[in-house]
C-alpha atoms as a PDB file:
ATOM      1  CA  UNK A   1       0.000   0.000   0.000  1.00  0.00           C
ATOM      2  CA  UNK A   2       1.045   3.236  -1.011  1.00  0.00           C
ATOM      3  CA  UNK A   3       1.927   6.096   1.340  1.00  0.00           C
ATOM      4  CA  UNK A   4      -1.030   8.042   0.069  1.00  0.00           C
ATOM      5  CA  UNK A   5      -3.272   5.266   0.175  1.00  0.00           C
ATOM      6  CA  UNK A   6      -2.389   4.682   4.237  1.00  0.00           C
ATOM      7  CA  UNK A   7      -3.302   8.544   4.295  1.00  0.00           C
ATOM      8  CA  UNK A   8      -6.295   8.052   2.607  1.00  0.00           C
ATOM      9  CA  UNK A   9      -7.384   4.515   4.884  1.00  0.00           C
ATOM     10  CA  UNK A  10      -6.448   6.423   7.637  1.00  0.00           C
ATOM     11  CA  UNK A  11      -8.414   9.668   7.025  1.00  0.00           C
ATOM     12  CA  UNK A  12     -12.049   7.322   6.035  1.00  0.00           C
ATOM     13  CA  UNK A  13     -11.163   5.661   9.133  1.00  0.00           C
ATOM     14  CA  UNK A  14     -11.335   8.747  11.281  1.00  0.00           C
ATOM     15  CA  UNK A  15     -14.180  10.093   9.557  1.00  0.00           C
ATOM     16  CA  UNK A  16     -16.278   6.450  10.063  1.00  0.00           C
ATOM     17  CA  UNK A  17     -15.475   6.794  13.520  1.00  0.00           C
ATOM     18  CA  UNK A  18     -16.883  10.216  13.650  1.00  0.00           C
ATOM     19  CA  UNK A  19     -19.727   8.919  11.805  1.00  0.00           C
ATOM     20  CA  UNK A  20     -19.953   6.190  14.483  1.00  0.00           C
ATOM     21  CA  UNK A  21     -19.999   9.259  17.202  1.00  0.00           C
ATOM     22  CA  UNK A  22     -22.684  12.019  15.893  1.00  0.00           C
ATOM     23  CA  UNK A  23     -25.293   8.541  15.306  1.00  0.00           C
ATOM     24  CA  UNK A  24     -24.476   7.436  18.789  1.00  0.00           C
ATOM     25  CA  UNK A  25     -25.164  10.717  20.330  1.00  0.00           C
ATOM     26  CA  UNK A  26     -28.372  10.614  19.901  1.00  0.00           C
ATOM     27  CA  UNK A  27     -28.193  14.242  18.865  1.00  0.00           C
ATOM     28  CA  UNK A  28     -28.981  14.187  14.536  1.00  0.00           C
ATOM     29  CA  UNK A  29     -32.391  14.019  13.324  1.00  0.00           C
ATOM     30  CA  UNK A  30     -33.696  11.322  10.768  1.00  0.00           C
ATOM     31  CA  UNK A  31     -32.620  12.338   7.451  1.00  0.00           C
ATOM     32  CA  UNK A  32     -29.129  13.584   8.939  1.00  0.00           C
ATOM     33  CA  UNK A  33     -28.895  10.258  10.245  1.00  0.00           C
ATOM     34  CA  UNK A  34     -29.874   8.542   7.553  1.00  0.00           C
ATOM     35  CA  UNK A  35     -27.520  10.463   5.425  1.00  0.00           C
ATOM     36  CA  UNK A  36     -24.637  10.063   7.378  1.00  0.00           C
ATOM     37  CA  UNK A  37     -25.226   6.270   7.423  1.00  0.00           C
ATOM     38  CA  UNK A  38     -25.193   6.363   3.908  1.00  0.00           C
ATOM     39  CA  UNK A  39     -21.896   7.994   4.182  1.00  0.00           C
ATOM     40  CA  UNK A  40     -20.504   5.479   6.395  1.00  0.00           C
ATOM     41  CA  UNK A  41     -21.272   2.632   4.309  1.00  0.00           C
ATOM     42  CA  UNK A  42     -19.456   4.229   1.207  1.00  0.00           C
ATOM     43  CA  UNK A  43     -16.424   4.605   3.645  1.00  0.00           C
ATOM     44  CA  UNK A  44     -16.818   0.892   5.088  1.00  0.00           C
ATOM     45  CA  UNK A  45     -16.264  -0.322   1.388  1.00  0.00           C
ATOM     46  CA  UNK A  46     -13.821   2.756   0.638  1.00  0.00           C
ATOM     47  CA  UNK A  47     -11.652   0.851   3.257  1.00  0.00           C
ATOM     48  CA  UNK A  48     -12.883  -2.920   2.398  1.00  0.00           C
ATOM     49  CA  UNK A  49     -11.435  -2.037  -0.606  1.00  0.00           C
ATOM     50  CA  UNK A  50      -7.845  -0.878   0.141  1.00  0.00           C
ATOM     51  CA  UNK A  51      -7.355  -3.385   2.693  1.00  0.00           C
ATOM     52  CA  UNK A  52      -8.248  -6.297   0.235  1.00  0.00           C
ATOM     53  CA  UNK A  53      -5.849  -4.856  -2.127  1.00  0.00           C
ATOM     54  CA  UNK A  54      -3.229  -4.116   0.505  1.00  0.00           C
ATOM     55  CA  UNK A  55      -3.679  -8.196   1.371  1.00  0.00           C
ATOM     56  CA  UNK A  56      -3.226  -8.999  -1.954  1.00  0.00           C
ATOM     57  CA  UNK A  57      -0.031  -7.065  -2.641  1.00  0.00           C
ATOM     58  CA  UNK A  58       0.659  -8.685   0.746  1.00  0.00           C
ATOM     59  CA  UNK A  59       0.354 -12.191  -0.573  1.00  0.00           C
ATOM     60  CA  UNK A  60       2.069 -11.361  -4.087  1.00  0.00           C
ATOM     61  CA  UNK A  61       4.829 -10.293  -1.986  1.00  0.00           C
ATOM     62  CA  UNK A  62       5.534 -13.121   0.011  1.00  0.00           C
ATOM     63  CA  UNK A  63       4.612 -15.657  -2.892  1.00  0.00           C
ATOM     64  CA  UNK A  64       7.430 -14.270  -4.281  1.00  0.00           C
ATOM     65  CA  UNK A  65       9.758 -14.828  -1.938  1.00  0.00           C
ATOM     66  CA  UNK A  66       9.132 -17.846  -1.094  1.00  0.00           C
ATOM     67  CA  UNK A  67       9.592 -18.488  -4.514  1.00  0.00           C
ATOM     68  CA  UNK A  68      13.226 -17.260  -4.454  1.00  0.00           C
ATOM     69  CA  UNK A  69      13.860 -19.296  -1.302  1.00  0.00           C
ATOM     70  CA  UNK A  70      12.855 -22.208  -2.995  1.00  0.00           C
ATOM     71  CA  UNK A  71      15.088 -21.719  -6.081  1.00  0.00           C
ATOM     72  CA  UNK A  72      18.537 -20.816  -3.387  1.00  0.00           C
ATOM     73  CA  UNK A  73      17.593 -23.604  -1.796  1.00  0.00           C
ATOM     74  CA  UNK A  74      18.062 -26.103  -5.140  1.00  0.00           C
ATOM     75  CA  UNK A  75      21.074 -24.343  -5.472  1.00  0.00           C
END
């Protein structure tokens, strides 16, 4: 993952868990609420998203070298 991309995770994270806050409170009417949900749920696959990518760079990663292990250890 990208430094920009952390930034990115990281700032939808802190906005979801402001979302989280202002519906907990109690304190938003209806359609606020409603649209702030909506909100949420875009950011809750923003970050679905970028994390299933950053696994699969993750995986690619380590595929590779075990790869390379494999072909010093033949050696």
């Amino acid at each position: 993952m990208a430094n920009s991309e952390k930034v990115k995770l990281e700032e939808a994270i802190k906005k979801l868990e402001k979302i989280v806050a202002e519906l907990n409170s109690g304190q938003i009417d209806v359609e606020s609420g409603l649209a702030k949900f909506k909100e949420g749920v875009n950011l809750i696959k923003f970050c679905r998203s970028e994390l299933k990518e950053a696994e699969n760079e993750f995986k690619k990663l380590k595929s590779e070298l075990e790869e390379e292990a494999a072909g010093e250890e033949k050696d």
